[in-house]
PDB file of N, CA and C in Angstrom:
ATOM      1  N   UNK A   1       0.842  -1.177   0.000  1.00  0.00           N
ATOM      2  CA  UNK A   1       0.000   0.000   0.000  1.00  0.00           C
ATOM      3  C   UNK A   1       0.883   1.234   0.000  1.00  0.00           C
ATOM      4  N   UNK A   2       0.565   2.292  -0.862  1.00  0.00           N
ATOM      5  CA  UNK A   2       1.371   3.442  -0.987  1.00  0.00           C
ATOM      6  C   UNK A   2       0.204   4.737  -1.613  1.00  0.00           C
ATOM      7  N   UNK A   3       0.440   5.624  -0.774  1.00  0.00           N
ATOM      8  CA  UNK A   3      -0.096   6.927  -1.501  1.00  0.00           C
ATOM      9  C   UNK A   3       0.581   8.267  -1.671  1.00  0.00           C
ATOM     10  N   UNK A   4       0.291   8.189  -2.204  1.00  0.00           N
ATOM     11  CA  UNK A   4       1.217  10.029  -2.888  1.00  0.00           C
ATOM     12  C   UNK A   4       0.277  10.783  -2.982  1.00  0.00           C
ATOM     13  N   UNK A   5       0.527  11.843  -2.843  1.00  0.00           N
ATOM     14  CA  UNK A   5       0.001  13.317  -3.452  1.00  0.00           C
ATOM     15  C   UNK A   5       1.145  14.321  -4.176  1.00  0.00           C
ATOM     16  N   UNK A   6       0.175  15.283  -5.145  1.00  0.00           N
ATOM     17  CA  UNK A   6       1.283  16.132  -5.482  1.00  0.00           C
ATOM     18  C   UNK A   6       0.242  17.241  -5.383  1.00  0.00           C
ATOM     19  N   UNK A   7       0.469  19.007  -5.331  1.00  0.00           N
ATOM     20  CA  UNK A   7      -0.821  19.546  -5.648  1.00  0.00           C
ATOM     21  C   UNK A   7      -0.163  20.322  -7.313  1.00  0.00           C
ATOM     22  N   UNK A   8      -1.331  20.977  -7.864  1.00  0.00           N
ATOM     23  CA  UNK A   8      -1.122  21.509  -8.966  1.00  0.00           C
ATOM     24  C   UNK A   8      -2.234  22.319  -9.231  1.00  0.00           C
ATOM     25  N   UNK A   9      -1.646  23.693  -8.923  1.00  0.00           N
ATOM     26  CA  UNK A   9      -2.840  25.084  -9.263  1.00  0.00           C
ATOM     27  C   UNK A   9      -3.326  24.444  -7.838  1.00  0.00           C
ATOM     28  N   UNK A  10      -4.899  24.308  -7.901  1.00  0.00           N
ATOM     29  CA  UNK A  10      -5.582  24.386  -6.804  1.00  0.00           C
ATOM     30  C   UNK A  10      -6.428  23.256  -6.315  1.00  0.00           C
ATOM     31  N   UNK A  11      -5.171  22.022  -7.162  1.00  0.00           N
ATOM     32  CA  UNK A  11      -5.789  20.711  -7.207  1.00  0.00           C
ATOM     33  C   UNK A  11      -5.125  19.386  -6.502  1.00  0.00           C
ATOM     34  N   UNK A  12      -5.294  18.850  -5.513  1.00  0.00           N
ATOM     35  CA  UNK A  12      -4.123  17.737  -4.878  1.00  0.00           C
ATOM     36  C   UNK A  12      -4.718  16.431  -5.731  1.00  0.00           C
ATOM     37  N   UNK A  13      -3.795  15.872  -6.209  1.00  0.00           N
ATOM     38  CA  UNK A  13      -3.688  14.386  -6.811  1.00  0.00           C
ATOM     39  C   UNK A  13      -2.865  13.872  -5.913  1.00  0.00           C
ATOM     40  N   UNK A  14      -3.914  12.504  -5.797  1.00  0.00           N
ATOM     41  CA  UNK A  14      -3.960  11.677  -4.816  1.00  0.00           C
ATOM     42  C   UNK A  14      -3.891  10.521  -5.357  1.00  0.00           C
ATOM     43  N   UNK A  15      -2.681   9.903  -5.419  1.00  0.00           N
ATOM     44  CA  UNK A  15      -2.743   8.016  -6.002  1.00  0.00           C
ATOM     45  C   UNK A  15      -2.618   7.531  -4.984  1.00  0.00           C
ATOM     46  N   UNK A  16      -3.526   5.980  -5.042  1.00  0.00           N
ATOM     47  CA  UNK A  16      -3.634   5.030  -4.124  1.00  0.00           C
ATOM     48  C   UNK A  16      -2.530   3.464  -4.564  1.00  0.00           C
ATOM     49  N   UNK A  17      -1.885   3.279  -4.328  1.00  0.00           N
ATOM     50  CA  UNK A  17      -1.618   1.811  -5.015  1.00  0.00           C
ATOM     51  C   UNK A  17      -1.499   0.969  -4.155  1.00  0.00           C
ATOM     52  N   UNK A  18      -1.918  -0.640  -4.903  1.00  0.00           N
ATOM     53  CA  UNK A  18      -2.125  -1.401  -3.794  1.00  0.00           C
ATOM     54  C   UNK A  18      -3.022  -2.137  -3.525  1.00  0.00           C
ATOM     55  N   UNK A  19      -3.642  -2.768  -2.117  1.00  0.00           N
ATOM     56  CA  UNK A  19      -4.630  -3.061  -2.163  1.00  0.00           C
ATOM     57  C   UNK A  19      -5.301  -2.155  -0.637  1.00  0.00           C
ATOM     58  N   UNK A  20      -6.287  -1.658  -0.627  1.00  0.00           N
ATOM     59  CA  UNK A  20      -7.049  -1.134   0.295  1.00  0.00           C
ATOM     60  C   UNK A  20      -8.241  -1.852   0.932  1.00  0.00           C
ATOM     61  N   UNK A  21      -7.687  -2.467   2.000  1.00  0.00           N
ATOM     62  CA  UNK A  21      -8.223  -3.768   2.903  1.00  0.00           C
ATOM     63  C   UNK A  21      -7.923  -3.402   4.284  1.00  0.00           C
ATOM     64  N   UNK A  22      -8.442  -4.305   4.790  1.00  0.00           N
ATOM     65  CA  UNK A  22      -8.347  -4.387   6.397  1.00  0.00           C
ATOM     66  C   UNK A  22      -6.931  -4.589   6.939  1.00  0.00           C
ATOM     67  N   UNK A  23      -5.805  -4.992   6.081  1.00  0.00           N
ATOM     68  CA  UNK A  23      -4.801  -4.534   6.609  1.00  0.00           C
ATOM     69  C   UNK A  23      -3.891  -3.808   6.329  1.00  0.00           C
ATOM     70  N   UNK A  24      -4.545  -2.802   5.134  1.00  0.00           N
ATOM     71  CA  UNK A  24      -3.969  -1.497   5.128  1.00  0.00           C
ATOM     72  C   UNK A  24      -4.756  -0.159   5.203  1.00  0.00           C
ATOM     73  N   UNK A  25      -5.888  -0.589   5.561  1.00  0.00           N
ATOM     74  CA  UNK A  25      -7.094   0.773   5.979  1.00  0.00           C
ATOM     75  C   UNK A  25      -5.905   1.775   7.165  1.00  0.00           C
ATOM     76  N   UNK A  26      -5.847   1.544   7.997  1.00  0.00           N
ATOM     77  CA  UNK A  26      -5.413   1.554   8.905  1.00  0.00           C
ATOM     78  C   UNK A  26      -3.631   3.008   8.512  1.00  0.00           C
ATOM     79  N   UNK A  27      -3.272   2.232   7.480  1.00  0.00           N
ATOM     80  CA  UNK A  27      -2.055   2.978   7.305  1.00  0.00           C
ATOM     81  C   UNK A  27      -2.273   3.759   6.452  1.00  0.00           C
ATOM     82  N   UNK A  28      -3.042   3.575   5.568  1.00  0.00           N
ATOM     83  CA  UNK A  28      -3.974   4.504   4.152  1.00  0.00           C
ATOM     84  C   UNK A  28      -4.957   6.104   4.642  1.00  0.00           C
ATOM     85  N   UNK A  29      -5.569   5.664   6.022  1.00  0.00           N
ATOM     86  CA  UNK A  29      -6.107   6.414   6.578  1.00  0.00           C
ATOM     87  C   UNK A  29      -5.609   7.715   6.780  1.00  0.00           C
ATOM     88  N   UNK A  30      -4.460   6.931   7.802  1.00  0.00           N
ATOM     89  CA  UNK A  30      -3.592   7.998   8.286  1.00  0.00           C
ATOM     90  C   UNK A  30      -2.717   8.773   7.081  1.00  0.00           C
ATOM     91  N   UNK A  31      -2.354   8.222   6.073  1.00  0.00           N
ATOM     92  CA  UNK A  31      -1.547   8.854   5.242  1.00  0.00           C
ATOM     93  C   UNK A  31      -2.639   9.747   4.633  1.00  0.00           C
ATOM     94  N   UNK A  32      -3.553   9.408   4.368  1.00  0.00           N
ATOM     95  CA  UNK A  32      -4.288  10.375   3.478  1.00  0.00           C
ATOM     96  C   UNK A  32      -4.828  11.272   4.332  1.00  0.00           C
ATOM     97  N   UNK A  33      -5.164  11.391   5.953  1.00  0.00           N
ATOM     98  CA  UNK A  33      -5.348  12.468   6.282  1.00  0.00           C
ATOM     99  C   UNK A  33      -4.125  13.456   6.357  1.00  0.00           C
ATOM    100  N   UNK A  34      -2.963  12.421   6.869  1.00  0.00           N
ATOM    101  CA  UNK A  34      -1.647  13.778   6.213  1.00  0.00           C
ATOM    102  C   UNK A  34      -1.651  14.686   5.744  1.00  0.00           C
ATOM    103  N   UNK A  35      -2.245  13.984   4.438  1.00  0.00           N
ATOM    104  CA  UNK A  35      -1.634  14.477   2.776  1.00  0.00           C
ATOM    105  C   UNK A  35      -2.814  15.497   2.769  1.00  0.00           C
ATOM    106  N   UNK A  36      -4.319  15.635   3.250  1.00  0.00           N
ATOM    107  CA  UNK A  36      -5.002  16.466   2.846  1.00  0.00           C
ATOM    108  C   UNK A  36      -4.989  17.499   3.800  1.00  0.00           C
ATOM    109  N   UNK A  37      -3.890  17.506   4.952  1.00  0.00           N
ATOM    110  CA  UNK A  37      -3.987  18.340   5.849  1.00  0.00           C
ATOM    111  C   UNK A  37      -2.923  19.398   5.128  1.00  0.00           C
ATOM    112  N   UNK A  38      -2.244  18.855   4.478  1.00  0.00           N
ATOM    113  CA  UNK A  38      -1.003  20.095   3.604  1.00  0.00           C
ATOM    114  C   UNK A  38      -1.699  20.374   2.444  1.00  0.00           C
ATOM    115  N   UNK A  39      -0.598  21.841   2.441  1.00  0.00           N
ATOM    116  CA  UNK A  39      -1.319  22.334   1.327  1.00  0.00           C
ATOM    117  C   UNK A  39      -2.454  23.871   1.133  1.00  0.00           C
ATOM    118  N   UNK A  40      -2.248  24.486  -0.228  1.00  0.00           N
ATOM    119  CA  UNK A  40      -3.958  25.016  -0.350  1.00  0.00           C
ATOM    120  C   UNK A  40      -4.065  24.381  -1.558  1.00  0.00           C
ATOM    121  N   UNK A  41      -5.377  23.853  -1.544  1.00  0.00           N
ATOM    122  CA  UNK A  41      -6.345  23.094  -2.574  1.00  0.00           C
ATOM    123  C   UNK A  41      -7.959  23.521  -2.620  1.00  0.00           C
ATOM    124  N   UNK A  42      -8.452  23.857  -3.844  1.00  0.00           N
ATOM    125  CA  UNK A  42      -9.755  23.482  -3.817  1.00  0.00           C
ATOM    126  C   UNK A  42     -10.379  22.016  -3.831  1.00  0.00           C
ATOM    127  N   UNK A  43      -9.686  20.832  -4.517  1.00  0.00           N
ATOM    128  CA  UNK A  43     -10.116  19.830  -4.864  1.00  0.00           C
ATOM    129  C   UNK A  43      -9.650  18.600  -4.761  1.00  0.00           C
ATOM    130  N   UNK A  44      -9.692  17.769  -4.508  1.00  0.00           N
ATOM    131  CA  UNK A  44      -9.076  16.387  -4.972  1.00  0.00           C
ATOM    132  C   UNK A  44      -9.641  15.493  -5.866  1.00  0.00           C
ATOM    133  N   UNK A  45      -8.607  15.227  -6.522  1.00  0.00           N
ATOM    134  CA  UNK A  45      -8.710  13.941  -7.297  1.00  0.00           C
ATOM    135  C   UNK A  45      -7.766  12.549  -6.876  1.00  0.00           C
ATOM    136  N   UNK A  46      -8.986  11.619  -6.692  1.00  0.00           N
ATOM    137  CA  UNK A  46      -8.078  10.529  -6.724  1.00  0.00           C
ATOM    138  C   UNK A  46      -7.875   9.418  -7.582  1.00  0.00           C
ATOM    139  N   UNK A  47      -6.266   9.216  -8.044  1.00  0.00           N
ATOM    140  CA  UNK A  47      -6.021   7.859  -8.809  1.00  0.00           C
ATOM    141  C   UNK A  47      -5.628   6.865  -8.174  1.00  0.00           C
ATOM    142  N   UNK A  48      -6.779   6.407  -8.631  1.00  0.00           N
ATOM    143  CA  UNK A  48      -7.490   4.867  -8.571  1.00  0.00           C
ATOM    144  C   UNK A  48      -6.575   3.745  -9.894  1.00  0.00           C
ATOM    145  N   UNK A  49      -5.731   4.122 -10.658  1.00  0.00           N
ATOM    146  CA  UNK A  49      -5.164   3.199 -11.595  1.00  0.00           C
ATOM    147  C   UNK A  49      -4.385   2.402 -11.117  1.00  0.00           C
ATOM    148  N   UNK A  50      -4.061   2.566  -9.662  1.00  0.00           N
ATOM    149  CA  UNK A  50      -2.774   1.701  -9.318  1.00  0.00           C
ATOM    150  C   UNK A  50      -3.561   0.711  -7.911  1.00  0.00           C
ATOM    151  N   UNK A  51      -4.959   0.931  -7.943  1.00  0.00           N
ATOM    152  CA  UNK A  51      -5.751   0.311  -6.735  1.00  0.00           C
ATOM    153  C   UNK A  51      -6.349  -1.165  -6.898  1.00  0.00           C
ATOM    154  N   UNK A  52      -5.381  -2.188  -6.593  1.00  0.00           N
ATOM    155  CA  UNK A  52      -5.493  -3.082  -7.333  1.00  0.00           C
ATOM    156  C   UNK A  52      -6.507  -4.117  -6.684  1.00  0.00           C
ATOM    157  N   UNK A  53      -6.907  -3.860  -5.585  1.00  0.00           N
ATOM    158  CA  UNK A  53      -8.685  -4.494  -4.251  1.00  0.00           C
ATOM    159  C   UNK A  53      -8.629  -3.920  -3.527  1.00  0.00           C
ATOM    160  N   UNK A  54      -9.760  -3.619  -3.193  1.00  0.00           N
ATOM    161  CA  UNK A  54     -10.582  -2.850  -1.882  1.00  0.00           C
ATOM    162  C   UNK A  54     -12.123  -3.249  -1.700  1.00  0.00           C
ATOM    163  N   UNK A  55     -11.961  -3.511  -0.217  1.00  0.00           N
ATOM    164  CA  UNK A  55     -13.131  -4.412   0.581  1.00  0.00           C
ATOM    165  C   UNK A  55     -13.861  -3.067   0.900  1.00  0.00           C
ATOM    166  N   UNK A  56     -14.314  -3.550   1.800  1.00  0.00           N
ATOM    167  CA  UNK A  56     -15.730  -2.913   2.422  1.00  0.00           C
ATOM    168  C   UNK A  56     -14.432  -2.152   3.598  1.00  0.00           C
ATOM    169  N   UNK A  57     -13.705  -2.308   3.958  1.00  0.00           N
ATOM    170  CA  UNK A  57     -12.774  -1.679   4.596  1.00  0.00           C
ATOM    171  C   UNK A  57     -12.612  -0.416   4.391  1.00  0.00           C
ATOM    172  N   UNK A  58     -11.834  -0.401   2.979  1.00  0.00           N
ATOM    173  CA  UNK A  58     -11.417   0.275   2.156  1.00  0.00           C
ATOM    174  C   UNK A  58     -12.554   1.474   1.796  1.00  0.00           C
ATOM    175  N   UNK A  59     -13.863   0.579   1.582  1.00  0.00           N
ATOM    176  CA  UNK A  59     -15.180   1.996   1.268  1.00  0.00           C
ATOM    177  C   UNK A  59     -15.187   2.680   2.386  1.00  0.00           C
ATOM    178  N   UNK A  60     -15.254   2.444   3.675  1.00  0.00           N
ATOM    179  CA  UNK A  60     -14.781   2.693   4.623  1.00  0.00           C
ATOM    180  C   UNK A  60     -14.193   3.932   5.240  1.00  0.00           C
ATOM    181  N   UNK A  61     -13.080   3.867   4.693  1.00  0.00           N
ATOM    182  CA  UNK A  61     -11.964   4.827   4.871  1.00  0.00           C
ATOM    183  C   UNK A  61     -12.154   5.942   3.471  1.00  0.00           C
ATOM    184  N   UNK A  62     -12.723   5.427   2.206  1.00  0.00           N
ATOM    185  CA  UNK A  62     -13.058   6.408   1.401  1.00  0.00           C
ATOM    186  C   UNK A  62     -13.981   7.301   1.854  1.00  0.00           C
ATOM    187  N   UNK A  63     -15.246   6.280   2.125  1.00  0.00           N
ATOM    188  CA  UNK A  63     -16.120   7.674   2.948  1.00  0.00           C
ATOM    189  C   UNK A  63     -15.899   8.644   3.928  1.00  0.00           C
ATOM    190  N   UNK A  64     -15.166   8.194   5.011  1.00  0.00           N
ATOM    191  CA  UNK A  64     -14.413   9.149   6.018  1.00  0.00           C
ATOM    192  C   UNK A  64     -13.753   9.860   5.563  1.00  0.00           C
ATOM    193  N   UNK A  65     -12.785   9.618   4.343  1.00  0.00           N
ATOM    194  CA  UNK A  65     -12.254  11.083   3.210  1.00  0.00           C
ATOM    195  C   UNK A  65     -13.354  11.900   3.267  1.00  0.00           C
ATOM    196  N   UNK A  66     -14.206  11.366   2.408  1.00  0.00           N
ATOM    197  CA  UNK A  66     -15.161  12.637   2.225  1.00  0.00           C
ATOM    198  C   UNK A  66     -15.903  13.261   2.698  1.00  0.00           C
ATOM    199  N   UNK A  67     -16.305  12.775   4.271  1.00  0.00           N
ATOM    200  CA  UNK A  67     -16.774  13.385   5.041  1.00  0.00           C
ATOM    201  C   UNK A  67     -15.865  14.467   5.679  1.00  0.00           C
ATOM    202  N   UNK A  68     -14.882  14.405   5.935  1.00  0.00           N
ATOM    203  CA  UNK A  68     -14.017  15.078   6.460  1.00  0.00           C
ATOM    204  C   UNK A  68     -14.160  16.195   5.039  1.00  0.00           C
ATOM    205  N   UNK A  69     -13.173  15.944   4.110  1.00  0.00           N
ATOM    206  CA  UNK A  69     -13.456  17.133   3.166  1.00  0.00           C
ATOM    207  C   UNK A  69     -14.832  17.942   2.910  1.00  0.00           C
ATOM    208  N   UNK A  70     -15.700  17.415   3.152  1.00  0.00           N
ATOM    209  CA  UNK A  70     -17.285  17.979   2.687  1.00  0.00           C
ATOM    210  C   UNK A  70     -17.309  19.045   3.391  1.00  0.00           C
ATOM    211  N   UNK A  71     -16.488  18.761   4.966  1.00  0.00           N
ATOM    212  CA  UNK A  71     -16.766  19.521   6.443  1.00  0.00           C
ATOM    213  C   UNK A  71     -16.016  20.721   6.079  1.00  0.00           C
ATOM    214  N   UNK A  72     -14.528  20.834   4.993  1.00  0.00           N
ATOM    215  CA  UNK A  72     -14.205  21.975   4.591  1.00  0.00           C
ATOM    216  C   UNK A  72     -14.435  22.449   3.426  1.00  0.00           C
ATOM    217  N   UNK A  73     -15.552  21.867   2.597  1.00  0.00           N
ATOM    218  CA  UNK A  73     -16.049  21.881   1.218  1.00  0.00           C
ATOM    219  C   UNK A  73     -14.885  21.983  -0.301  1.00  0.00           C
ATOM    220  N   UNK A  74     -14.361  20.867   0.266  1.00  0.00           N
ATOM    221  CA  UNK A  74     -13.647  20.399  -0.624  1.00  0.00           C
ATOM    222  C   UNK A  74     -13.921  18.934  -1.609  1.00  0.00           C
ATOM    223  N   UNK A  75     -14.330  19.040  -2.716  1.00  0.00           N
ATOM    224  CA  UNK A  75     -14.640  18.038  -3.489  1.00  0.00           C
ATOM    225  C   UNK A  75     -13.879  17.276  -3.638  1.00  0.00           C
ATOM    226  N   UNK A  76     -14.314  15.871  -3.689  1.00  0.00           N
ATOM    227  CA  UNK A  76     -13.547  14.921  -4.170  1.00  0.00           C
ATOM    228  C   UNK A  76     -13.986  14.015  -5.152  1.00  0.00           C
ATOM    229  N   UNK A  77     -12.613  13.675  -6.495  1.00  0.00           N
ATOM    230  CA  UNK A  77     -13.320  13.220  -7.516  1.00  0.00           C
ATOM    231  C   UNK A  77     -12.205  11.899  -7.674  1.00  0.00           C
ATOM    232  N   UNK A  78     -12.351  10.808  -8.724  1.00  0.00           N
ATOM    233  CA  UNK A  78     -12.035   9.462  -8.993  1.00  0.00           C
ATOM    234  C   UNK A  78     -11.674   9.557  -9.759  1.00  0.00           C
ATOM    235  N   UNK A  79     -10.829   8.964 -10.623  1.00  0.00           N
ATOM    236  CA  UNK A  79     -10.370   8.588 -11.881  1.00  0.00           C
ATOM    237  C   UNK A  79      -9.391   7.620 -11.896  1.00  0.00           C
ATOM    238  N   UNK A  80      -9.787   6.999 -13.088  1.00  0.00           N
ATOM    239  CA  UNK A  80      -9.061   5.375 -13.317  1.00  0.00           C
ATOM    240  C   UNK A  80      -8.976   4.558 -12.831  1.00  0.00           C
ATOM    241  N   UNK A  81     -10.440   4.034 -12.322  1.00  0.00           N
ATOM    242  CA  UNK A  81     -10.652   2.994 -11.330  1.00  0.00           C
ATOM    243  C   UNK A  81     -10.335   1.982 -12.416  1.00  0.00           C
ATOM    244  N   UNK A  82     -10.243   0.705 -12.094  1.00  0.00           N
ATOM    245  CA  UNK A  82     -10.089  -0.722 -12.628  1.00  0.00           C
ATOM    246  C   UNK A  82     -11.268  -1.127 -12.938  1.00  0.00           C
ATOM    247  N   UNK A  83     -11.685  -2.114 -13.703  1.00  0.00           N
ATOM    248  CA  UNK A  83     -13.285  -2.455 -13.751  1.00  0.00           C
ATOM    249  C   UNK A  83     -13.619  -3.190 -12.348  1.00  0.00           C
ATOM    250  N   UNK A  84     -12.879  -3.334 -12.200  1.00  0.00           N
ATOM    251  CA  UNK A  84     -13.034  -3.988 -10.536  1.00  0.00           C
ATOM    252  C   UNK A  84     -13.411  -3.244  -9.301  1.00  0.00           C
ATOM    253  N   UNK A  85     -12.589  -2.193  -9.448  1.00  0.00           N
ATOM    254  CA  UNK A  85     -13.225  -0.889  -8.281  1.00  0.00           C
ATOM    255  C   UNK A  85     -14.337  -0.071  -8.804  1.00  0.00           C
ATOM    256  N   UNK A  86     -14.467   0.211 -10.257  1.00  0.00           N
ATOM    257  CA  UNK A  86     -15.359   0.853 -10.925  1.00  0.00           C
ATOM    258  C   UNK A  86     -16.774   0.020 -10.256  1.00  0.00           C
ATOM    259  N   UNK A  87     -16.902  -1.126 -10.206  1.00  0.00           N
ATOM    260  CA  UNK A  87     -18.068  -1.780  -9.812  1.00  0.00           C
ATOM    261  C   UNK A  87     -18.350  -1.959  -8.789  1.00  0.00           C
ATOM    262  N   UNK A  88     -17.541  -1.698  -7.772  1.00  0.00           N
ATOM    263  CA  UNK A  88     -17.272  -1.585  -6.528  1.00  0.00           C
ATOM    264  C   UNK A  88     -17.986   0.088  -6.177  1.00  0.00           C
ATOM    265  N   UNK A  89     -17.260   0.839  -7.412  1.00  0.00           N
ATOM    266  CA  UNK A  89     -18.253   2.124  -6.757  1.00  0.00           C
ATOM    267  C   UNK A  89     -19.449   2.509  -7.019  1.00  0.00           C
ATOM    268  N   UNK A  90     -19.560   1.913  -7.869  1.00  0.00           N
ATOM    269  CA  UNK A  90     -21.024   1.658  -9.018  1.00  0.00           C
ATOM    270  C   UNK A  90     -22.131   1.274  -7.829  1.00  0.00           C
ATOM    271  N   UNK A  91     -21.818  -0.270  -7.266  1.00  0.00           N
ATOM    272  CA  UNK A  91     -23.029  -1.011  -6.237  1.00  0.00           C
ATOM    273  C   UNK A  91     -22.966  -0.142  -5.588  1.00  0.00           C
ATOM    274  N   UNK A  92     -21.663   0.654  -4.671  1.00  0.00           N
ATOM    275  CA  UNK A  92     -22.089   1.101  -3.532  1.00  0.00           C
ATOM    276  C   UNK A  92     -22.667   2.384  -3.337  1.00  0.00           C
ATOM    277  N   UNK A  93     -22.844   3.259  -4.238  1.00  0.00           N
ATOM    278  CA  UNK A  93     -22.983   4.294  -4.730  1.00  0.00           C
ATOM    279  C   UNK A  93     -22.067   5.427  -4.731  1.00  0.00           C
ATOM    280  N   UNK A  94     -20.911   4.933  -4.140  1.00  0.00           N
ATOM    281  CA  UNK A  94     -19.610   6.346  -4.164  1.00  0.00           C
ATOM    282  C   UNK A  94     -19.471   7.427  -4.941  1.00  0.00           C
ATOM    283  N   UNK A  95     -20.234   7.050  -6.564  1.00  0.00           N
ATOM    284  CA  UNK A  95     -19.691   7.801  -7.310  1.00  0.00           C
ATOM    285  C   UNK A  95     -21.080   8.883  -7.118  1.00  0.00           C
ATOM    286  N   UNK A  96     -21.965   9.049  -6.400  1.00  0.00           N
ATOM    287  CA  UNK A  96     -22.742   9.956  -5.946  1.00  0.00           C
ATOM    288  C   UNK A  96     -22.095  10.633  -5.079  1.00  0.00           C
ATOM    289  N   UNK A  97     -21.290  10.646  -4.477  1.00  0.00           N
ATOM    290  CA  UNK A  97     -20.578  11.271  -3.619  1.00  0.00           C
ATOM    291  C   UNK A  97     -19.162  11.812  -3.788  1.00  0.00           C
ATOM    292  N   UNK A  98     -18.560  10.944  -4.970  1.00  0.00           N
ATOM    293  CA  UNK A  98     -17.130  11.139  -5.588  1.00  0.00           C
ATOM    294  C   UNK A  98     -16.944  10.810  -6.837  1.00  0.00           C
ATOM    295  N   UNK A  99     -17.706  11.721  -7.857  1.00  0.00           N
ATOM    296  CA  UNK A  99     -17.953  11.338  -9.039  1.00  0.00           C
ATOM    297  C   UNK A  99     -16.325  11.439  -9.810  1.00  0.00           C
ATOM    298  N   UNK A 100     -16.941  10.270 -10.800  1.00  0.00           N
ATOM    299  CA  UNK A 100     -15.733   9.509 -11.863  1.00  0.00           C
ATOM    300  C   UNK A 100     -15.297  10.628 -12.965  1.00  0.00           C
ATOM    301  N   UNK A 101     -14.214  10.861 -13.167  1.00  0.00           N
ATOM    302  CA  UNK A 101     -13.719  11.896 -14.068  1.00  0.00           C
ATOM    303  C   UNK A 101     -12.763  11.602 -14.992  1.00  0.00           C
ATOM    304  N   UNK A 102     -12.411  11.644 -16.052  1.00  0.00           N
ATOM    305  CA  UNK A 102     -11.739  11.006 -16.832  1.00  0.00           C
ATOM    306  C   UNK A 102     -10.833  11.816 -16.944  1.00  0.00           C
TER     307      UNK A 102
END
């Protein structure tokens, strides 16, 4: 499990790689509140191309992203999920909440 950010203009990109499960919720969490605590940003985007499974854990810790950001009205958006996470956000409805952007 590994995440990066970089920001650009007024935008933090956020890659996930890996798998985002119950035994890396935990370290994913914490890194990504890090990463969104630096910085000025209006937005995030996150890549999802390098997110190779994620459980119900993992939705988990996505939603707590966005609750937390919502609280400073900061959007958060997806891109390049796998067909595997894509369907994953599809059932659960994430992408109502963190719509897919190409």
């Amino acid at each position: 499990m590994q995440v990066t950010s970089k920001i650009i203009n007024d935008t933090m990109y956020l890659s996930i790689l890996g798998e985002l499960d119950e035994h890396s919720a935990g370290y994913a969490r914490d890194m990504m509140d890090s990463l969104m605590k630096e910085g000025d940003f209006r937005q995030i985007i996150v890549d999802l191309s390098g997110l190779e499974f994620m459980d119900s854990t993992g939705i988990g810790v996505m939603i707590g992203r966005y609750k937390k950001m919502k609280q400073r009205g900061i959007p958060i958006y997806v891109a390049h999920p796998s067909k595997q996470i894509d369907k994953i956000f599809m059932m659960t409805a994430l992408y109502d909440v963190m719509p897919k952007i190409n």
